[in-house]
C-alpha atoms as a PDB file:
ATOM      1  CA  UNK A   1      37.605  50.763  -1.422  1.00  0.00           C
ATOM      2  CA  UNK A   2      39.022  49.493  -4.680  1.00  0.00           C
ATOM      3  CA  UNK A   3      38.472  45.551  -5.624  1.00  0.00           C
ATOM      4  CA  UNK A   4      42.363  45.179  -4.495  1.00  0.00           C
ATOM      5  CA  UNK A   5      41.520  46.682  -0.789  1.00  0.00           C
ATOM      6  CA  UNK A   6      38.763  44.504  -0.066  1.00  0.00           C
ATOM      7  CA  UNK A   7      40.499  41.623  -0.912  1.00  0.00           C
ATOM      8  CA  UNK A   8      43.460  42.845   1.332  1.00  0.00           C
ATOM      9  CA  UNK A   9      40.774  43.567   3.439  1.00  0.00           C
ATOM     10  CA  UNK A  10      39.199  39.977   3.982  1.00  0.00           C
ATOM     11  CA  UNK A  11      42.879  38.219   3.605  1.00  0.00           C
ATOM     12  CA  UNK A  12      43.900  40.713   6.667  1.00  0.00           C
ATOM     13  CA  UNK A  13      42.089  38.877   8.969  1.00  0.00           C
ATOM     14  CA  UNK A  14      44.236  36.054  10.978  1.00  0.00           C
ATOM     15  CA  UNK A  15      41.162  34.074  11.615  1.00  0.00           C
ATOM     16  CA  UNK A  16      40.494  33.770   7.966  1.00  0.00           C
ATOM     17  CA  UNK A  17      44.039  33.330   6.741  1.00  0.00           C
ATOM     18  CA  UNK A  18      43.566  30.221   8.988  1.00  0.00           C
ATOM     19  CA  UNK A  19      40.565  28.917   7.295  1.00  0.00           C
ATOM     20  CA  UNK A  20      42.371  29.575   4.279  1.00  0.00           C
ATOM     21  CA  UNK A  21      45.256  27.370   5.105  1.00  0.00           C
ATOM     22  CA  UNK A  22      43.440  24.396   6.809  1.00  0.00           C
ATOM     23  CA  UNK A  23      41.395  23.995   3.362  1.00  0.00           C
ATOM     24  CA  UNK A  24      44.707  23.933   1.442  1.00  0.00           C
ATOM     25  CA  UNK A  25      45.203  20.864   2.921  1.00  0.00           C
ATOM     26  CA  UNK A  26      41.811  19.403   2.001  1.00  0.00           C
ATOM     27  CA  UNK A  27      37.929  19.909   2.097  1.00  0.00           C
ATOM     28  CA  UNK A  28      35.941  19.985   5.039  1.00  0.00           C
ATOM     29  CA  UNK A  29      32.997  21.093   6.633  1.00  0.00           C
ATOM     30  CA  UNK A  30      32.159  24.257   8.365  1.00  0.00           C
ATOM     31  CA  UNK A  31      31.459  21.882  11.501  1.00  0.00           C
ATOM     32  CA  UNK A  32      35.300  20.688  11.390  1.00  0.00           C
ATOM     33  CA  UNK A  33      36.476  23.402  10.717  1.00  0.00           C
ATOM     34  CA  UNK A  34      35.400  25.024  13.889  1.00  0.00           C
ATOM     35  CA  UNK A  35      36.316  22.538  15.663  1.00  0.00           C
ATOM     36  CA  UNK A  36      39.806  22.291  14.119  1.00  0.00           C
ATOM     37  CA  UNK A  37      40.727  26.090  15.074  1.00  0.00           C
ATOM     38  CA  UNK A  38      38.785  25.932  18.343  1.00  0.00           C
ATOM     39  CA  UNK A  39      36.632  28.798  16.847  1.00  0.00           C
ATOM     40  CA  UNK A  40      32.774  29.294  17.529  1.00  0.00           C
ATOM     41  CA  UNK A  41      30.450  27.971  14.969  1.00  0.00           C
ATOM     42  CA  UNK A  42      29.347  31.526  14.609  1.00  0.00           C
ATOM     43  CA  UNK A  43      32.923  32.875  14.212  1.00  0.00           C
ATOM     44  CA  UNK A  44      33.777  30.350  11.676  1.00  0.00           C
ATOM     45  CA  UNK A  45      30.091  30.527   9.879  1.00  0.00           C
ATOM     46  CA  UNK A  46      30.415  34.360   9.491  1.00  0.00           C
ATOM     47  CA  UNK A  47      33.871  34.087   8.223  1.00  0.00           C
ATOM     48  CA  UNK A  48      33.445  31.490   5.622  1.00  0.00           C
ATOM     49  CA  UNK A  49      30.644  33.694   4.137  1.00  0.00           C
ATOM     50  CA  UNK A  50      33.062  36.506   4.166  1.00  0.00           C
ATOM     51  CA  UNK A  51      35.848  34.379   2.137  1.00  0.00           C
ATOM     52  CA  UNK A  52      32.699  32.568   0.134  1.00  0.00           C
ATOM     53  CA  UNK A  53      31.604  36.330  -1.193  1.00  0.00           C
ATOM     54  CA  UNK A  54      35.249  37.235  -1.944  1.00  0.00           C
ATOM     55  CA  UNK A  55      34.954  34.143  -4.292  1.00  0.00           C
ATOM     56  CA  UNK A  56      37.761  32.508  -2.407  1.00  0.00           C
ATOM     57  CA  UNK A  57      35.430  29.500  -0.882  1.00  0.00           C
ATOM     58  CA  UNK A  58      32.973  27.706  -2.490  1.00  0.00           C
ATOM     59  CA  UNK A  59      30.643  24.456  -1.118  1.00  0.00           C
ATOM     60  CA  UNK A  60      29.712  21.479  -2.707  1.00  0.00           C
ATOM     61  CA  UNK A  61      26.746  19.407  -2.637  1.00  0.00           C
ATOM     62  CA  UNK A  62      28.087  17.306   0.268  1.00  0.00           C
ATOM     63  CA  UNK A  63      28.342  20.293   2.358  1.00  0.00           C
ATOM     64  CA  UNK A  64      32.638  20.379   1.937  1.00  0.00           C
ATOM     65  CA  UNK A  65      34.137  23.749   1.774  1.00  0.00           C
ATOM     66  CA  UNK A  66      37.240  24.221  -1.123  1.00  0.00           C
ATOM     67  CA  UNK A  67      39.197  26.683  -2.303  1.00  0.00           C
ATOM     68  CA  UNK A  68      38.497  27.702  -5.065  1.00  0.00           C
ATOM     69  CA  UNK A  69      41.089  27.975  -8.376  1.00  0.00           C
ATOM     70  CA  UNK A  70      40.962  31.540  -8.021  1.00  0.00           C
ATOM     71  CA  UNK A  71      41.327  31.432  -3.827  1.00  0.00           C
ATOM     72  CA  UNK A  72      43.882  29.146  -4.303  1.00  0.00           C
ATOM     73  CA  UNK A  73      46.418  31.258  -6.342  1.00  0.00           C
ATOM     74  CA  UNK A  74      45.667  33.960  -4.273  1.00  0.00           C
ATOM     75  CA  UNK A  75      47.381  32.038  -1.289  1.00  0.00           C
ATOM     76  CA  UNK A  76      49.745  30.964  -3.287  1.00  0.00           C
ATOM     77  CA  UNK A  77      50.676  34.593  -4.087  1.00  0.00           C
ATOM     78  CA  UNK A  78      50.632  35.712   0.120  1.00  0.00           C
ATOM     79  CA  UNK A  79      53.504  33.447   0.617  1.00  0.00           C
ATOM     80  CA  UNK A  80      55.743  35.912  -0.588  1.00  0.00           C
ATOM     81  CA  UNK A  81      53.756  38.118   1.922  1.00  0.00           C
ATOM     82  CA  UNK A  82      53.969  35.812   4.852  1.00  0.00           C
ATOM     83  CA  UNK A  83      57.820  35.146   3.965  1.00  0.00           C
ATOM     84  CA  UNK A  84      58.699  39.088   4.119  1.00  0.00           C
ATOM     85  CA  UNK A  85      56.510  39.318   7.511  1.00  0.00           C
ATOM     86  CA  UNK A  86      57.564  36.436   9.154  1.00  0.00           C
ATOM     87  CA  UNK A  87      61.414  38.205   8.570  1.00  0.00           C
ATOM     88  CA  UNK A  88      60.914  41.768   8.511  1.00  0.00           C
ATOM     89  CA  UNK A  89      63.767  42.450  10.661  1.00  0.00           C
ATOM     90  CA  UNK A  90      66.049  40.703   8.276  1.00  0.00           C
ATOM     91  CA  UNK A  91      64.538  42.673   5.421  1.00  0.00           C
ATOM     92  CA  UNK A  92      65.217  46.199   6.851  1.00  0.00           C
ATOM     93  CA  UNK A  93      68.787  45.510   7.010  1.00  0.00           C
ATOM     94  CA  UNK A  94      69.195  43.150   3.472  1.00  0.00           C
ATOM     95  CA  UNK A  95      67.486  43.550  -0.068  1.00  0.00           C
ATOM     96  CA  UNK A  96      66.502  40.874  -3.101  1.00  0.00           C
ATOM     97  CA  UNK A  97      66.736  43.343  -5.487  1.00  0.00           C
ATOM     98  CA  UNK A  98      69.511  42.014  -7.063  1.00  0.00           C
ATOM     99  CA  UNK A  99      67.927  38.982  -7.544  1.00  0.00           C
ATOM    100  CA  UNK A 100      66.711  38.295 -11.309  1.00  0.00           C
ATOM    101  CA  UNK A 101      63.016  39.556 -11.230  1.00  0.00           C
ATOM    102  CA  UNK A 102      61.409  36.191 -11.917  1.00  0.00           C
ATOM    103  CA  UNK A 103      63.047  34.611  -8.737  1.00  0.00           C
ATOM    104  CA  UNK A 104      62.313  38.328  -6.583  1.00  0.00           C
ATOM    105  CA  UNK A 105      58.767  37.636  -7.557  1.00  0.00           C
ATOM    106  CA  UNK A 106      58.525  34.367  -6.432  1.00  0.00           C
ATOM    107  CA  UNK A 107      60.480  34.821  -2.924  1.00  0.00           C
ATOM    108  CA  UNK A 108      57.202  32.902  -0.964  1.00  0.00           C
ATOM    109  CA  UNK A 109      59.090  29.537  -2.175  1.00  0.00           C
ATOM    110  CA  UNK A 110      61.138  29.834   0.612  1.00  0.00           C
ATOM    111  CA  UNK A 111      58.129  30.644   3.002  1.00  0.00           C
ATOM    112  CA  UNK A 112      59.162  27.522   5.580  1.00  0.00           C
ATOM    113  CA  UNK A 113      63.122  28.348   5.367  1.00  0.00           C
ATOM    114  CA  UNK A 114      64.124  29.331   9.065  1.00  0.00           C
ATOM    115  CA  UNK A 115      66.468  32.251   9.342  1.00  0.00           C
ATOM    116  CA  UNK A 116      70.251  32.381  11.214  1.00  0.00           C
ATOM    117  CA  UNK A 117      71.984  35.204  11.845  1.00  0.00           C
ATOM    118  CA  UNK A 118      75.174  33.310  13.792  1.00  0.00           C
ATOM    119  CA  UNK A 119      77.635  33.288  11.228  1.00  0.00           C
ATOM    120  CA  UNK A 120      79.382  30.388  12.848  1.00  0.00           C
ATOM    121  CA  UNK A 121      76.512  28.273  12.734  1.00  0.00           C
ATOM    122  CA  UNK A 122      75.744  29.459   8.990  1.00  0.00           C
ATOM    123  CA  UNK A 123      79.177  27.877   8.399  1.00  0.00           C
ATOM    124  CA  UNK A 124      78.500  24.837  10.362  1.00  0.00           C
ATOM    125  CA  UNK A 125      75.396  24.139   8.299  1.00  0.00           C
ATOM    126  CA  UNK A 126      77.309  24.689   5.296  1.00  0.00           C
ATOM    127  CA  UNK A 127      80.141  22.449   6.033  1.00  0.00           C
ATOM    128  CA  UNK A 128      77.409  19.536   7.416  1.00  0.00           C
ATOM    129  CA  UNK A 129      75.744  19.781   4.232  1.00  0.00           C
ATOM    130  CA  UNK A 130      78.955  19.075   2.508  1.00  0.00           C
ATOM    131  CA  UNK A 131      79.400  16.428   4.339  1.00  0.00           C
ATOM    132  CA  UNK A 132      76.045  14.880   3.429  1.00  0.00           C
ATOM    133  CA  UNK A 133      75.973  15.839   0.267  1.00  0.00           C
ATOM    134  CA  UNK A 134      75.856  12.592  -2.208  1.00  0.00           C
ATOM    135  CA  UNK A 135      75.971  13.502  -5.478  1.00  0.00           C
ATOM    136  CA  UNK A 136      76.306  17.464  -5.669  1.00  0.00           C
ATOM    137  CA  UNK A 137      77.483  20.700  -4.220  1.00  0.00           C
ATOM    138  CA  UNK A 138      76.808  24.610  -5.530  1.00  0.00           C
ATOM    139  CA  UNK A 139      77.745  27.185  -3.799  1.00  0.00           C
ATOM    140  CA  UNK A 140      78.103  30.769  -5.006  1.00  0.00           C
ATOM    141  CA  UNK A 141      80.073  33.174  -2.399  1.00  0.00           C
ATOM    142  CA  UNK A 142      82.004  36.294  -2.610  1.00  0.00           C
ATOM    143  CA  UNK A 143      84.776  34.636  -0.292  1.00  0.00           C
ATOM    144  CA  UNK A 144      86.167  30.875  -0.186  1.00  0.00           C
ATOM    145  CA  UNK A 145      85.449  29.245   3.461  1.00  0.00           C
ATOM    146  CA  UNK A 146      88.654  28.036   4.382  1.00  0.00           C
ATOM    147  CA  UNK A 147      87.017  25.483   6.871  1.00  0.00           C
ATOM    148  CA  UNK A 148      85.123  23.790   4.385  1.00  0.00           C
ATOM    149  CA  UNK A 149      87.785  22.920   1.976  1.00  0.00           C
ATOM    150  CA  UNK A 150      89.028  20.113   4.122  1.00  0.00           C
ATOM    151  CA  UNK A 151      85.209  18.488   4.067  1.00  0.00           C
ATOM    152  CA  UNK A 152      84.740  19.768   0.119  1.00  0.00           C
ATOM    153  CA  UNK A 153      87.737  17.530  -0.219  1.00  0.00           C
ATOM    154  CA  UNK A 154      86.353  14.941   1.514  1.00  0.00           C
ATOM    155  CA  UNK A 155      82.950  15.143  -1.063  1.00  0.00           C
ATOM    156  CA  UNK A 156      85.265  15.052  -3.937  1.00  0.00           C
ATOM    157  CA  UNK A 157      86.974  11.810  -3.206  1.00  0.00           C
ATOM    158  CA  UNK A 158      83.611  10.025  -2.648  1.00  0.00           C
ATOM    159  CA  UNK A 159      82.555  10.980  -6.551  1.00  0.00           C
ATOM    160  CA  UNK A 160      80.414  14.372  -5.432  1.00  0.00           C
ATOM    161  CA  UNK A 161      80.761  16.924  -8.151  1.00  0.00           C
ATOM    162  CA  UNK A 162      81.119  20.451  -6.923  1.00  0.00           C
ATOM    163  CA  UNK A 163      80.318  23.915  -8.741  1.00  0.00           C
ATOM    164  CA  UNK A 164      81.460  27.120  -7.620  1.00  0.00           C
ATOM    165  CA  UNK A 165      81.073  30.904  -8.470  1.00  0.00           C
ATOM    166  CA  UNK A 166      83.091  33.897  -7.515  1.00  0.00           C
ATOM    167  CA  UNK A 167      83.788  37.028  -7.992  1.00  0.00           C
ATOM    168  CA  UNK A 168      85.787  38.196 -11.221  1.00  0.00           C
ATOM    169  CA  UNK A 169      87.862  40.471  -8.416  1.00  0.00           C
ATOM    170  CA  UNK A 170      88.372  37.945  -5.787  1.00  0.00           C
ATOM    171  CA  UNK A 171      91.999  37.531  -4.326  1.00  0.00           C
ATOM    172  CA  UNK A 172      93.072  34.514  -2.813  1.00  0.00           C
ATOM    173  CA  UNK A 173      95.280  34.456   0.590  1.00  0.00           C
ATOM    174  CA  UNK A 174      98.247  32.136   0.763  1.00  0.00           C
ATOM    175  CA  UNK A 175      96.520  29.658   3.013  1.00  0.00           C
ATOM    176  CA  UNK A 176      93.890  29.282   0.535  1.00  0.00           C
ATOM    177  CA  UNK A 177      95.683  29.056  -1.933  1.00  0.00           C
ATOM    178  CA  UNK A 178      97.605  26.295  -0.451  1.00  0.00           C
ATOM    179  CA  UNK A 179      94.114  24.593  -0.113  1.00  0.00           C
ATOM    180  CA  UNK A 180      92.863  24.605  -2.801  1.00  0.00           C
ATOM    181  CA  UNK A 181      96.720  23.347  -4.672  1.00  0.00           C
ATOM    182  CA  UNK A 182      95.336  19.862  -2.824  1.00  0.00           C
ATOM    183  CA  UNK A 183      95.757  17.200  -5.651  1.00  0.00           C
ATOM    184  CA  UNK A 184      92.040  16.186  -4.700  1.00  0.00           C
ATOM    185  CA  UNK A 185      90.776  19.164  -6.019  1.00  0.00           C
ATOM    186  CA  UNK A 186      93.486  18.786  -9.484  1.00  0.00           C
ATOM    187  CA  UNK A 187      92.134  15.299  -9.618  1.00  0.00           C
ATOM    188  CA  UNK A 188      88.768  16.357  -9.416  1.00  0.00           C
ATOM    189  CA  UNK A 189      88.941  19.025 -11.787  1.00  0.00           C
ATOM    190  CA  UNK A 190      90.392  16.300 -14.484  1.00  0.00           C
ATOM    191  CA  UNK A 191      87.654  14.201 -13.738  1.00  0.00           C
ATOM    192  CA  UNK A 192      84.858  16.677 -14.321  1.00  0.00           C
ATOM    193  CA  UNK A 193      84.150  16.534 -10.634  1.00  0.00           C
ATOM    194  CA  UNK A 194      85.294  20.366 -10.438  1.00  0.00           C
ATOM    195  CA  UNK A 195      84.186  23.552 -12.406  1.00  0.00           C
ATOM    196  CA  UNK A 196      84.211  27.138 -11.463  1.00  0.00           C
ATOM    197  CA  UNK A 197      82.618  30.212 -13.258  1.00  0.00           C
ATOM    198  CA  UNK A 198      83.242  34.016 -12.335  1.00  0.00           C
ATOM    199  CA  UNK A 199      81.034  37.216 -12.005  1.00  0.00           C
ATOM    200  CA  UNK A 200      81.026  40.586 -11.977  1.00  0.00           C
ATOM    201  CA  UNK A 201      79.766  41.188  -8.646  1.00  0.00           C
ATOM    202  CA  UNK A 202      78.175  38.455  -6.340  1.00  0.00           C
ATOM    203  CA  UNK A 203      75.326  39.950  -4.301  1.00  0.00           C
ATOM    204  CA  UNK A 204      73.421  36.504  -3.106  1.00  0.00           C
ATOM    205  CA  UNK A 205      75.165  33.848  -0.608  1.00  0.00           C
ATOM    206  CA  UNK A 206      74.139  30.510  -1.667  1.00  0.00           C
ATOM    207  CA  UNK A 207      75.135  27.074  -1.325  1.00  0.00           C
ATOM    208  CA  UNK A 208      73.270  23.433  -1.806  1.00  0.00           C
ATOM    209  CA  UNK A 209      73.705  19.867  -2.350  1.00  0.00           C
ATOM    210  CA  UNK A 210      70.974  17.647  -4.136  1.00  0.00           C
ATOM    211  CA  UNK A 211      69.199  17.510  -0.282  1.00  0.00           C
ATOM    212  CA  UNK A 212      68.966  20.496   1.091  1.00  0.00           C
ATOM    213  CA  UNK A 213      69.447  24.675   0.646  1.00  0.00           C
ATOM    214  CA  UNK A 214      72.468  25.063   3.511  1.00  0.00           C
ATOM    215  CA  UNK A 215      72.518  28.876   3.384  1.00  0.00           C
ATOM    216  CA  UNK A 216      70.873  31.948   1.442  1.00  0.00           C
ATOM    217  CA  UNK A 217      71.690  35.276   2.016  1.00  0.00           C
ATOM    218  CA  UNK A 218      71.225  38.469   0.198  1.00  0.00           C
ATOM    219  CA  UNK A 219      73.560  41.648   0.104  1.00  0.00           C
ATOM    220  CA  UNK A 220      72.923  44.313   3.485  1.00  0.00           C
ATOM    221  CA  UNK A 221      71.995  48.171   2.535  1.00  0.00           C
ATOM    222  CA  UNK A 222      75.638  48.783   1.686  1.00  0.00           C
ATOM    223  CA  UNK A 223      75.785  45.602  -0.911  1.00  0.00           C
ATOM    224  CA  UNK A 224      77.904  43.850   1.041  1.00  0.00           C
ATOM    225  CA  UNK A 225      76.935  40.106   2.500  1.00  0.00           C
ATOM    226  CA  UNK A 226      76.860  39.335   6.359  1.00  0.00           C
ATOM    227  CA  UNK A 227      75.988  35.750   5.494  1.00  0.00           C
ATOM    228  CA  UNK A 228      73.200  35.876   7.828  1.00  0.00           C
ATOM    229  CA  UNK A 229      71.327  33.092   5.886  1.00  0.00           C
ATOM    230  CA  UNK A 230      68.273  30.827   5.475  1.00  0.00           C
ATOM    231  CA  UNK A 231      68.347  27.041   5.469  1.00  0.00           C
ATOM    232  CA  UNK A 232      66.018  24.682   4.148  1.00  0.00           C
ATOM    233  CA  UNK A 233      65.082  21.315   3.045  1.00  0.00           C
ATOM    234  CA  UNK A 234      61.792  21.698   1.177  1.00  0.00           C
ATOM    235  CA  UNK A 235      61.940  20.463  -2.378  1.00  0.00           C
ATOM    236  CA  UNK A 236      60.183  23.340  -3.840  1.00  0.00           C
ATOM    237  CA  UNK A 237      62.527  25.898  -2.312  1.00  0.00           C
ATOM    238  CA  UNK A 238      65.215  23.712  -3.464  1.00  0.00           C
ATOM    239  CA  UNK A 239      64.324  23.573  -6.665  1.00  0.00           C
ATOM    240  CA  UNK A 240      64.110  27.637  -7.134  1.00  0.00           C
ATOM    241  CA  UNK A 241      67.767  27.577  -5.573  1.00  0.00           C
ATOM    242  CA  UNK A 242      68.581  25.385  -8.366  1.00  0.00           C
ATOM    243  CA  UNK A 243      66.845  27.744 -10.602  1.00  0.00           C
ATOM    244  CA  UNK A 244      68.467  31.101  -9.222  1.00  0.00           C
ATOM    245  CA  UNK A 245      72.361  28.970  -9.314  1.00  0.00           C
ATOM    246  CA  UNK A 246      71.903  27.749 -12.806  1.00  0.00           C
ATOM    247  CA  UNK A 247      70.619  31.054 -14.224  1.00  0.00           C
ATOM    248  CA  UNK A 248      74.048  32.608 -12.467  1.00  0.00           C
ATOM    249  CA  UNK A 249      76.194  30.018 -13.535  1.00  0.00           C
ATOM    250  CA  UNK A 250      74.852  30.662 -17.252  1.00  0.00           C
ATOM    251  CA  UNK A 251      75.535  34.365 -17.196  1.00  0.00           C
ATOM    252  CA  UNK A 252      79.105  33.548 -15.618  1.00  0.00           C
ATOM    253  CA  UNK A 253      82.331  33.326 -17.413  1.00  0.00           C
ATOM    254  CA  UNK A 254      84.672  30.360 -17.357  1.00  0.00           C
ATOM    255  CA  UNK A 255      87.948  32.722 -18.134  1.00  0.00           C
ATOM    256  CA  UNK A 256      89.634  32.078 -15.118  1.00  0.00           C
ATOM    257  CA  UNK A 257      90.787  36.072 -13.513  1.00  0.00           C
ATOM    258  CA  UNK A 258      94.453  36.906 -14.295  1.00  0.00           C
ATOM    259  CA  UNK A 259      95.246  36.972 -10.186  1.00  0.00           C
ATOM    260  CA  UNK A 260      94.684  33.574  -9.929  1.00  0.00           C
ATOM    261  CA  UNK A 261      97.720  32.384 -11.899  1.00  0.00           C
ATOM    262  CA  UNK A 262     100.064  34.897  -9.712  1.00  0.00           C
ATOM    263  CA  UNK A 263      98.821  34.580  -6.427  1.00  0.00           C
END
């Protein structure tokens, strides 16, 4: 077995991805530790020197078990592991591959984001984000949510700036059209409240205020989206969503599409 194996090897072990995790948090002895997981001192002894000789665990003089730099990178890089696992089912049926390979590669961010595949609740979140939203809203979608406009309105007038990205191809229908004619959202646009960029092709669902990731969903087999999303409120998952929207939003144009004046 190769040096990558073993390592898969030791890390395939539940009991010592737990050990692993606890000493994220902080240093402690093999005693606590035990005692912690409610394993046997000779489980826990006999694991440690298994993660100790794969140079993921080292102790000091006062007896504490730590990670070490090199054990804790490796963790780092098994979110991305334990993100995929923890939503296989999603993954057989949806694909990041369209993603920019920086943010593919770096998919364990969103390791704590919990997973909805109701639609209507998807919308719900995104239209109670809107509402709490304070300062900003992104969202990137390959179709306008006609039940959101009213609350995107509502952001608008209390000084929230809002960004949005379609697709190049996108059609309007009459009712949102009549929407979106609102003078909030003229008024808004004057102020530099509003601006809107189009792509190509949009294969990622996203939207977020300055709190919280409302709803991420990648394209299905076929490259279309279900919006079957993930929600979140960690800072660092936030942050990559800003990341991912911004890197978009760069590549996007700002011509608006020609059937936007006649429709």
């Amino acid at each position: 077995m190769d040096a990558v194996g073993t390592l898969l090897f030791e890390m395939s072990s539940p009991d010592r991805l737990k050990i692993l995790l606890l000493l994220k948090k902080a240093p402690l002895k093999l005693s606590h530790i035990s005692e912690k997981l409610d394993f046997t001192v000779q489980e826990t002894a006999r694991n440690i020197s298994r993660l100790t000789e794969a140079k993921l665990l080292v102790k000091d003089v006062n007896g504490l078990l730590h990670l070490t730099p090199y054990g804790e990178e490796i963790l780092e890089l098994l979110s991305g592991f334990r993100f995929l696992l923890k939503n296989n089912d999603y993954f057989l049926k949806h694909s990041a591959k369209s993603l920019p390979k920086r943010f593919e590669l770096s998919l364990g961010v969103l390791e704590g984001a919990d997973l909805s595949s109701d639609v209507m609740l998807v919308f719900h979140n995104v239209e109670k984000m809107i509402t709490e939203a304070q300062e900003s809203i992104c969202i990137l979608t390959n179709q306008i949510l006609a039940s959101s406009l009213p609350f995107l309105i509502q952001a608008m007038s209390r000084g929230v700036t809002f960004r949005l990205i379609m697709p190049k191809e996108y059609t309007p229908t009459k009712e949102i059209t009549k929407l979106v004619n609102a003078p909030a959202f003229e008024q808004a646009a004057r102020a530099g409240k509003m601006d809107f960029r189009f792509m190509e092709k949009v294969g990622v669902f996203l939207c977020f205020s300055e709190r919280q990731v409302a709803a991420l969903g990648f394209s299905d087999s076929e490259g279309k989206l279900d919006y079957a999303s993930f929600a979140t409120q960690d800072l660092a998952a936030l942050d990559w969503a800003k990341d991912l929207y911004n890197y978009y939003w760069n590549s996007a144009s700002d011509r608006i599409p020609d059937q936007l004046f006649t429709s």
